[in-house]
Protein backbone atom coordinates (compact mmCIF):
# COMPACT_ATOMS: atom_id res chain seq x y z
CA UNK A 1 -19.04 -4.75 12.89
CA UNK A 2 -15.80 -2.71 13.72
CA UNK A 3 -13.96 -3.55 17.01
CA UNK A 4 -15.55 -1.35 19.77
CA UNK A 5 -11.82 -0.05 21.25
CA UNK A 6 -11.36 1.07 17.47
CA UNK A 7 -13.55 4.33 17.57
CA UNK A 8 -11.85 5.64 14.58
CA UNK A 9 -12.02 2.22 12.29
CA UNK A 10 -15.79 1.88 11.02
CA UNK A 11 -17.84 -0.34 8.77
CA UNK A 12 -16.60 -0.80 5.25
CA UNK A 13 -18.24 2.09 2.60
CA UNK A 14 -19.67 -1.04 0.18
CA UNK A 15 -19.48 -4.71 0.56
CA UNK A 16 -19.96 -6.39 -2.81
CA UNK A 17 -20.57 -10.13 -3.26
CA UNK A 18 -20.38 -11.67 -6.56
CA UNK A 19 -23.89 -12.87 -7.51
CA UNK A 20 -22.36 -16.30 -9.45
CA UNK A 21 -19.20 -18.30 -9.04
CA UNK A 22 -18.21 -21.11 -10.64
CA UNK A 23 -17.88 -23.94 -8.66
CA UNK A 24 -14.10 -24.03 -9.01
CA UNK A 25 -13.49 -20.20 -8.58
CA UNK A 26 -13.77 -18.43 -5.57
CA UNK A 27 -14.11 -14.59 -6.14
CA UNK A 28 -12.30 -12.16 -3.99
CA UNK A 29 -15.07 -10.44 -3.52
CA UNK A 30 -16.88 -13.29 -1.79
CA UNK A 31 -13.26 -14.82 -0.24
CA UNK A 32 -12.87 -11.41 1.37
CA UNK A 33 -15.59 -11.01 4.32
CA UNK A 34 -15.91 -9.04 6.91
CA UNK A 35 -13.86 -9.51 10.31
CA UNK A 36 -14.84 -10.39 13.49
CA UNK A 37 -12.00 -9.13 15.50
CA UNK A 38 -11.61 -12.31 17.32
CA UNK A 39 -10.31 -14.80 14.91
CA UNK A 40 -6.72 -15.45 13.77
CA UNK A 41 -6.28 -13.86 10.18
CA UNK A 42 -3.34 -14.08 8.21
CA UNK A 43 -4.18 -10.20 6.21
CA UNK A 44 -6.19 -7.59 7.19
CA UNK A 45 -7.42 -5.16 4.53
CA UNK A 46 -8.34 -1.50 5.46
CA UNK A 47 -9.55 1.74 4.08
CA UNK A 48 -7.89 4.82 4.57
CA UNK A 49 -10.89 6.90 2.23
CA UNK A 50 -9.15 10.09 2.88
CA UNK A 51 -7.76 12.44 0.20
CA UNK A 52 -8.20 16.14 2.31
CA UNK A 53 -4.56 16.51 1.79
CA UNK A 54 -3.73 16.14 -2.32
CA UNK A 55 -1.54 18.71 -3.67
CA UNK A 56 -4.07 18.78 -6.43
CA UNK A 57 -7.95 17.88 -6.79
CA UNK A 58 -8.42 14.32 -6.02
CA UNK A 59 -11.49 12.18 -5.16
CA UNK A 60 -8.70 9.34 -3.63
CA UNK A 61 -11.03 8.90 -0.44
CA UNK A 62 -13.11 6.49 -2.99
CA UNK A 63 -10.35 4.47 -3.39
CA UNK A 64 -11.22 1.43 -1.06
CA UNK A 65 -14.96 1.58 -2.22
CA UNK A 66 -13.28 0.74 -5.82
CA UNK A 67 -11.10 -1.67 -4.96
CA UNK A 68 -13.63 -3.46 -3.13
CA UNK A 69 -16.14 -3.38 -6.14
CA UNK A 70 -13.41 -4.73 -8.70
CA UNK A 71 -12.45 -7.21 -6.74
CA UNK A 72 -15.40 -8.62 -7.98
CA UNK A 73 -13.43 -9.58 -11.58
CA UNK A 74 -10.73 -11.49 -9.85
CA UNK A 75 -10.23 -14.93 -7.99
CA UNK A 76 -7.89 -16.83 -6.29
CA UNK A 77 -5.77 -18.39 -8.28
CA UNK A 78 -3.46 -17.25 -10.36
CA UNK A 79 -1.02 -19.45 -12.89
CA UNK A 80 1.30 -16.81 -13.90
CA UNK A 81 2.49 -17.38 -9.35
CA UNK A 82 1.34 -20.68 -9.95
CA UNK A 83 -0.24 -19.96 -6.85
CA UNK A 84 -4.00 -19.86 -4.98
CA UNK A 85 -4.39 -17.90 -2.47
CA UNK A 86 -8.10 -19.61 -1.20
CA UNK A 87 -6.51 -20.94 2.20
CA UNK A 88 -5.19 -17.90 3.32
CA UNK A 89 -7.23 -15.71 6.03
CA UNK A 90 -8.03 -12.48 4.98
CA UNK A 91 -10.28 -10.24 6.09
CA UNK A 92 -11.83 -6.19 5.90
CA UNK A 93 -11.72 -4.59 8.48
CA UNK A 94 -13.46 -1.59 7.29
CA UNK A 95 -12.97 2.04 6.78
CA UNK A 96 -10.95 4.41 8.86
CA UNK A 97 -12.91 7.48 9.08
CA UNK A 98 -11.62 10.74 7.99
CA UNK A 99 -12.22 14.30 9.21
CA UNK A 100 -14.25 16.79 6.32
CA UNK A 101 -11.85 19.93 7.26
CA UNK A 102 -9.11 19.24 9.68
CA UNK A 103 -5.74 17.32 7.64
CA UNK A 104 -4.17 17.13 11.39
CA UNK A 105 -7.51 14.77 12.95
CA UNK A 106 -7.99 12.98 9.86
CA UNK A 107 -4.15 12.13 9.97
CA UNK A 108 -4.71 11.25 13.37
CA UNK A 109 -7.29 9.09 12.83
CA UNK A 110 -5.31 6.88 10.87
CA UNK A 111 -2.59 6.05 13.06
CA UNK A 112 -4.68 5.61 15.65
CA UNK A 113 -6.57 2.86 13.95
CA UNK A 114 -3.73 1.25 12.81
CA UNK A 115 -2.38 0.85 15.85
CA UNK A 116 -5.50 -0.14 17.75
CA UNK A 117 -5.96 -2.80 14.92
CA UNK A 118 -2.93 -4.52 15.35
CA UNK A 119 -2.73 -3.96 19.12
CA UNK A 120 -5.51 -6.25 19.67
CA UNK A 121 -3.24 -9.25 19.68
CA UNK A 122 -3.59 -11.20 16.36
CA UNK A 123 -0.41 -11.03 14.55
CA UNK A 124 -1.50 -10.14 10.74
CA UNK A 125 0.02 -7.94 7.67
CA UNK A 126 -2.21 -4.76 7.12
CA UNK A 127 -2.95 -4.06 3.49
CA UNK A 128 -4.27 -0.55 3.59
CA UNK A 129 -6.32 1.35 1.05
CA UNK A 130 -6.06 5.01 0.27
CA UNK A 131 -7.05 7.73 0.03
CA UNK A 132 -4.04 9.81 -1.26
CA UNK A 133 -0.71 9.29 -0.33
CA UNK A 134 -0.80 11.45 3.10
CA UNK A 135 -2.05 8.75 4.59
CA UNK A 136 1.01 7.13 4.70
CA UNK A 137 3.03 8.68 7.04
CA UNK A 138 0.05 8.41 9.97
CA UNK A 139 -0.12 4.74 8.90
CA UNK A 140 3.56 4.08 9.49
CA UNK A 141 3.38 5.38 13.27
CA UNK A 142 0.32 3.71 13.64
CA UNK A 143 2.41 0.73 12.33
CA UNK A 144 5.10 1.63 14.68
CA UNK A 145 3.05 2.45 17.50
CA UNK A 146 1.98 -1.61 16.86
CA UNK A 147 5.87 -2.52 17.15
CA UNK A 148 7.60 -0.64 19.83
CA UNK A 149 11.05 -1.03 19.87
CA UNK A 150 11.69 -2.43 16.18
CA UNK A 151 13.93 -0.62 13.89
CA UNK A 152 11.54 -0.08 10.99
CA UNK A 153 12.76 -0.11 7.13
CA UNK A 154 10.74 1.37 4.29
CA UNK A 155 10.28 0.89 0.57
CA UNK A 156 8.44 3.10 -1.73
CA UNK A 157 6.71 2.50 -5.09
CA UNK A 158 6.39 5.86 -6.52
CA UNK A 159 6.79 8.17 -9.42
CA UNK A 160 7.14 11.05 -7.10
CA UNK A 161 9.56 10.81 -3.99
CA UNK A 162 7.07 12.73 -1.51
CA UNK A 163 9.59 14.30 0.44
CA UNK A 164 8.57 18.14 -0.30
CA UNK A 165 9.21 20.47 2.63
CA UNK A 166 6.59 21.47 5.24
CA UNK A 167 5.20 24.68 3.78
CA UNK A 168 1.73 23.90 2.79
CA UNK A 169 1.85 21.33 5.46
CA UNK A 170 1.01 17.79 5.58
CA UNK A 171 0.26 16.95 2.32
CA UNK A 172 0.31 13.72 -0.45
CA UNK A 173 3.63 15.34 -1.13
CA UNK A 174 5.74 15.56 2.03
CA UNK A 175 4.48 11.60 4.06
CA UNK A 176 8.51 10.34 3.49
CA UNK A 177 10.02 13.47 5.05
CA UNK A 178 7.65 13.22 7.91
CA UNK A 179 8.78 9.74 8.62
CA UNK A 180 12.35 10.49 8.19
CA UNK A 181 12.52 13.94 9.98
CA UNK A 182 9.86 13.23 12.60
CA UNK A 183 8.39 9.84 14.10
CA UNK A 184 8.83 7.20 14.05
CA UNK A 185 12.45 8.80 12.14
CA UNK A 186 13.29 6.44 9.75
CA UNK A 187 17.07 5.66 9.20
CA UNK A 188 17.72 7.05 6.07
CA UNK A 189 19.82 4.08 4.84
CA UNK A 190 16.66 1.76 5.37
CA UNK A 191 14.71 3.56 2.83
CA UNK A 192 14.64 3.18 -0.71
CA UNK A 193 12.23 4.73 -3.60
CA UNK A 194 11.75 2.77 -6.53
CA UNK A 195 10.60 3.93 -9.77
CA UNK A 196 11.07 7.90 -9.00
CA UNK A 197 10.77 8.54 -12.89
CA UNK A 198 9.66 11.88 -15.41
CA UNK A 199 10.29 15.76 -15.24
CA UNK A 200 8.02 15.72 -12.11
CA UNK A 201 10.37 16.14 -9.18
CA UNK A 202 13.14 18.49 -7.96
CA UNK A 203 16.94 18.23 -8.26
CA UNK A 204 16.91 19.72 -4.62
CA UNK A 205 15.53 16.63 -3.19
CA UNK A 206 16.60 14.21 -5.37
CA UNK A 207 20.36 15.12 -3.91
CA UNK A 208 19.15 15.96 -0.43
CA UNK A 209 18.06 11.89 -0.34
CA UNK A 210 21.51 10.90 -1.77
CA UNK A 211 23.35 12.67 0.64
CA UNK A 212 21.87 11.55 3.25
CA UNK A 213 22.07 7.84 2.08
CA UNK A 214 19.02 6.73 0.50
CA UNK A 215 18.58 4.41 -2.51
CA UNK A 216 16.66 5.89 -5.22
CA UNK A 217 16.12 3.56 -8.01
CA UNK A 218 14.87 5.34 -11.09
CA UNK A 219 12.34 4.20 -13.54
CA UNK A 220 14.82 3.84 -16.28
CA UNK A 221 17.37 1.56 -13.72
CA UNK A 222 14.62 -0.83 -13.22
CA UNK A 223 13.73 -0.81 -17.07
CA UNK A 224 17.70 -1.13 -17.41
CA UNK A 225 18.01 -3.48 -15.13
CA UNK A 226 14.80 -5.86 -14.04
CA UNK A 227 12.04 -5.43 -11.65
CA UNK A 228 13.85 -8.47 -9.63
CA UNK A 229 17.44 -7.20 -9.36
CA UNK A 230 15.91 -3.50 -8.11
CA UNK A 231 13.80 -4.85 -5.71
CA UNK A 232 16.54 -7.65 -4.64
CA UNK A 233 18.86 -4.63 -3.39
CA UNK A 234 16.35 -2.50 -2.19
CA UNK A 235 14.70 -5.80 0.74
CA UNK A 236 18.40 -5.78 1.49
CA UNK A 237 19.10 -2.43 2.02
CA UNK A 238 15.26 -1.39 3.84
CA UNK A 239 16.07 -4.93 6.12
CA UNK A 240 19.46 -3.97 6.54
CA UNK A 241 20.01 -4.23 10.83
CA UNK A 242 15.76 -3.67 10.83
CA UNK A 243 13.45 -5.42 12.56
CA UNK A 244 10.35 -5.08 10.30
CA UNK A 245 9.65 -3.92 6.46
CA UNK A 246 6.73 -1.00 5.48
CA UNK A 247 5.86 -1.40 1.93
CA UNK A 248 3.62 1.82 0.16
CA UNK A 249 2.88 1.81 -3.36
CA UNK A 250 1.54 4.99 -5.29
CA UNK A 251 -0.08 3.38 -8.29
CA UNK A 252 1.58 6.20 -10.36
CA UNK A 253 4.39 4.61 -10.39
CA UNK A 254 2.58 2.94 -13.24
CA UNK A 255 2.44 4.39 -17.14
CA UNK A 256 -0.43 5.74 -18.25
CA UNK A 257 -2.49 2.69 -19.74
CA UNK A 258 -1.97 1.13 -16.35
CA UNK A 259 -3.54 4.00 -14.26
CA UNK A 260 -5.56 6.71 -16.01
CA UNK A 261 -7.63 6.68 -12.58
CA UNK A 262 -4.59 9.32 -10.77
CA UNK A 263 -3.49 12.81 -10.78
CA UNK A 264 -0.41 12.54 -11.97
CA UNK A 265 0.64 9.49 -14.29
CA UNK A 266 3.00 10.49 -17.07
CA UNK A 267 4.16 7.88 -20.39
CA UNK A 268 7.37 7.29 -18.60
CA UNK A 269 5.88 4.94 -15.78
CA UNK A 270 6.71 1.32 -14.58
CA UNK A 271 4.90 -1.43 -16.46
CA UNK A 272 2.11 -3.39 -14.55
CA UNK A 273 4.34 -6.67 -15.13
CA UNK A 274 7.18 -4.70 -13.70
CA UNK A 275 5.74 -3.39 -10.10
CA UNK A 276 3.83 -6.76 -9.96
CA UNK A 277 7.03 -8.76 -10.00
CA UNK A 278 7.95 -5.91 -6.70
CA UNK A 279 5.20 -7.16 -5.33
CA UNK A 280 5.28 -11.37 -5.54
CA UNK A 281 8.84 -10.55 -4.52
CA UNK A 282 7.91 -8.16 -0.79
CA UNK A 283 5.17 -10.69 -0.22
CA UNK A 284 7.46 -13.65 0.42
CA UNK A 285 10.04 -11.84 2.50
CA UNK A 286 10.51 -12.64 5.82
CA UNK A 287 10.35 -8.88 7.05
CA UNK A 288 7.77 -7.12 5.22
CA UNK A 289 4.97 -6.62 7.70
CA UNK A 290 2.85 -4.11 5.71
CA UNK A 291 1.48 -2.80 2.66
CA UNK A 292 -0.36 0.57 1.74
CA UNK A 293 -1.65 1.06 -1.99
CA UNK A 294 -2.77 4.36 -2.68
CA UNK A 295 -3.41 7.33 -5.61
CA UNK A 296 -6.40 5.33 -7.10
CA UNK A 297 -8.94 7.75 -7.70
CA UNK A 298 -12.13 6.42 -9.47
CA UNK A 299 -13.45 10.07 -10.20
CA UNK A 300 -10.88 10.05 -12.95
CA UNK A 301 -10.79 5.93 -13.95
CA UNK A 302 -11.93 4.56 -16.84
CA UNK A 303 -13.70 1.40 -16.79
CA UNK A 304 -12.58 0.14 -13.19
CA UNK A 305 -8.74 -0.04 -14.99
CA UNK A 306 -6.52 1.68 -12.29
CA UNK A 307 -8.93 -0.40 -9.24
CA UNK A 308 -8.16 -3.45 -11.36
CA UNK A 309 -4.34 -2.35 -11.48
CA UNK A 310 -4.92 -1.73 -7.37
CA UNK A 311 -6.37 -5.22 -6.95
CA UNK A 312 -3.44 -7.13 -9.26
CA UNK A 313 -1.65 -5.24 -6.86
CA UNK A 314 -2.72 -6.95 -3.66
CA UNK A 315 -3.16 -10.04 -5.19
CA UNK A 316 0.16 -10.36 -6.30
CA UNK A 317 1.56 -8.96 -2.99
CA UNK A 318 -1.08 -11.65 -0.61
CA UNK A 319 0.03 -14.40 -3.60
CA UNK A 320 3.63 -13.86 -2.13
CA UNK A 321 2.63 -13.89 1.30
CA UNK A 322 0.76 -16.78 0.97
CA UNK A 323 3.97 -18.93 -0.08
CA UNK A 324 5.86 -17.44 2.76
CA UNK A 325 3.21 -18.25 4.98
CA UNK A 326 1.70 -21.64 3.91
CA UNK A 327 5.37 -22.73 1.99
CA UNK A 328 2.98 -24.95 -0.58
CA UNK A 329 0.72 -23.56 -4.35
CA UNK A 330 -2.04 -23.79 -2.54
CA UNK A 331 -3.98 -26.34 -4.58
C-alpha cells in the first residue's frame, strides 16, 4: 500500500507475477514486489502515467503499466554484464497520480511525490516511469527538493533536446529549459544531451545550448565515436564540481526497430546496444542518483518491443548499479 504522507503516490496500475519460473531464474516480474515503505531498498521504481502534456497525441501515461507487464520476459541475470542482479533490493512503489485537465497539478503531483518518497529517510536511486517526457522537469525538483543544497548535474538520452520556449507551456518539449531557466536552475556546463540526432530540431536551440556551454553529443558522434567514449565525457562533464547525477532517457533516442511504441522515432536513432552500453556505464558511477525512462507508449507498440527496449533499459542501468553497490557478479 502507498506511504500515507505520499497523498499523491498511489498503488501500482497492474502487478503481474509470472505464473512459472524455473528454479534457477528469478523473473523480474516476481523479483520486483511491492514496497513497504519501511525497509532499506537499494532502487525504487515509480510511475509517472502522465502524458497530458505531449506536443502530439500520445497514450505515454500507459507506460509503467507496460513496463511492468514485460518485465514478465526478463530475469536477473544477464551474461552479456556478466552480472545478476537477484541480491539487489528493489522495489515499486506505485503510481504517481496525474490530473485529467490541469498540466500545472499533474506536474505538481510529481515532484511532490518524488520528494516525499525519498524524504522518508531510506537512501535509494529512483527509477521513474513515464508518461511523456514533461514529467521530467517536476521529477528533477522533486529530486532536488530530496537533496537540498547539492549542485545537481544532468544527462539526457534523447533524439530531441526538449528545450523549446514557453509558448504552449509546459510541454514534453520544453522539461530541459525549465530546469535550466527555472528551479532547481541547472548549471548549464553540467548538462549534456546525448544522441540529439535527425531533421527534428531547430538550429535556434541547438546554438542557444552551445553558447551557453552545454555538451551536445550527436547521434552520428556517438556512432563516430563509441557509446563508451560519449558517455565517458559526458559523467565528467554533468559531475563536474556536482554533488549528485539525474539521468532521463527518451526511448527515441532509439531507431526505429528499437521503438515503434513512440511519437517520434526516425531511421537515424541510437542502436539498443549503443544506449545500453550508456546505461551499464551511469549505473556504476559514483554520482548518478536517478533515472527517468520515458516516451514508451503502448497505444502505438508492437508486440511489447519498445516496453521490452524500456525494461533492457533498467536492467542494464540496475545491472550497473548493482556492481557499484554490491562490488561482486552477483552469483
Amino acid at each position: 500500500m502507498p506511504h500515507s504522507s505520499i497523498l499523491t503516490l498511489k498503488a501500482p496500475s497492474v502487478t503481474k507475477r509470472a505464473p512459472w519460473q524455473d528454479t534457477h531464474e528469478i523473473r523480474i516480474n516476481n523479483w520486483l514486489t511491492e514496497w513497504d515503505f519501511a525497509s532499506p531498498i537499494d532502487a525504487g521504481f515509480i510511475g509517472a502515467p502522465y502524458s497530458g502534456a505531449s506536443i502530439t497525441p500520445s497514450s505515454a501515461s500507459g507506460g509503467p503499466e507496460a513496463v511492468r507487464m514485460a518485465f514478465r520476459f526478463n530475469v536477473t541475470f544477464s551474461p552479456d554484464w556478466d552480472t545478476d542482479i537477484q541480491k539487489m533490493v528493489a522495489r515499486d512503489l506505485g503510481d504517481i497520480a496525474g490530473d485529467m485537465t490541469n498540466v500545472e497539478k499533474a506536474h505538481q503531483n510529481i515532484e511532490d511525490a518524488i520528494a516525499g518518497a525519498l524524504g522518508l529517510g531510506h537512501v535509494f536511486v529512483p527509477v521513474i516511469v513515464g508518461g511523456d517526457h514533461s514529467i521530467t522537469a517536476p521529477a528533477i525538483r522533486g529530486f532536488a527538493k530530496a537533496n537540498p543544497g547539492k549542485k545537481i548535474g544532468v544527462i539526457n538520452f534523447d533524439g530531441h533536446m526538449d528545450v523549446r520556449n514557453f509558448d504552449y507551456g509546459n510541454h514534453n518539449g520544453t522539461p530541459f529549459r525549465q530546469i535550466l531557466e527555472r528551479e532547481p536552475k541547472i548549471d548549464p556546463n553540467n548538462f549534456v544531451e546525448i544522441g540529439i540526432h535527425g531533421f527534428m530540431n531547430s538550429s535556434t536551440y541547438y546554438k542557444e545550448l552551445l553558447d551557453k556551454g552545454t555538451r551536445v553529443i550527436t547521434g552520428r558522434e556517438v556512432q563516430k565515436r563509441g557509446m563508451e567514449d560519449c558517455v565517458t565525457e559526458a559523467l565528467e562533464l554533468a559531475g563536474r564540481d556536482t554533488d549528485i547525477i539525474y539521468v532521463s532517457v527518451d526511448i527515441d533516442c532509439l531507431a526505429y526497430p528499437y521503438t515503434i511504441g513512440t511519437s517520434a522515432a526516425s531511421p537515424e536513432g541510437l542502436s539498443a546496444w549503443q544506449l545500453l552500453e550508456g546505461m551499464w556505464l551511469c549505473g556504476q558511477h559514483p554520482k548518478v542518483g536517478a533515472l527517468d525512462v520515458v516516451e514508451i507508449d503502448p497505444t502505438r507498440d508492437v508486440k511489447d518491443l519498445t516496453a521490452r527496449s524500456g525494461c533492457s533499459v533498467i536492467l542494464t542501468f540496475l545491472a550497473g548499479l548493482y556492481r557499484r553497490v554490491y562490488g561482486d557478479r552477483g552469483y
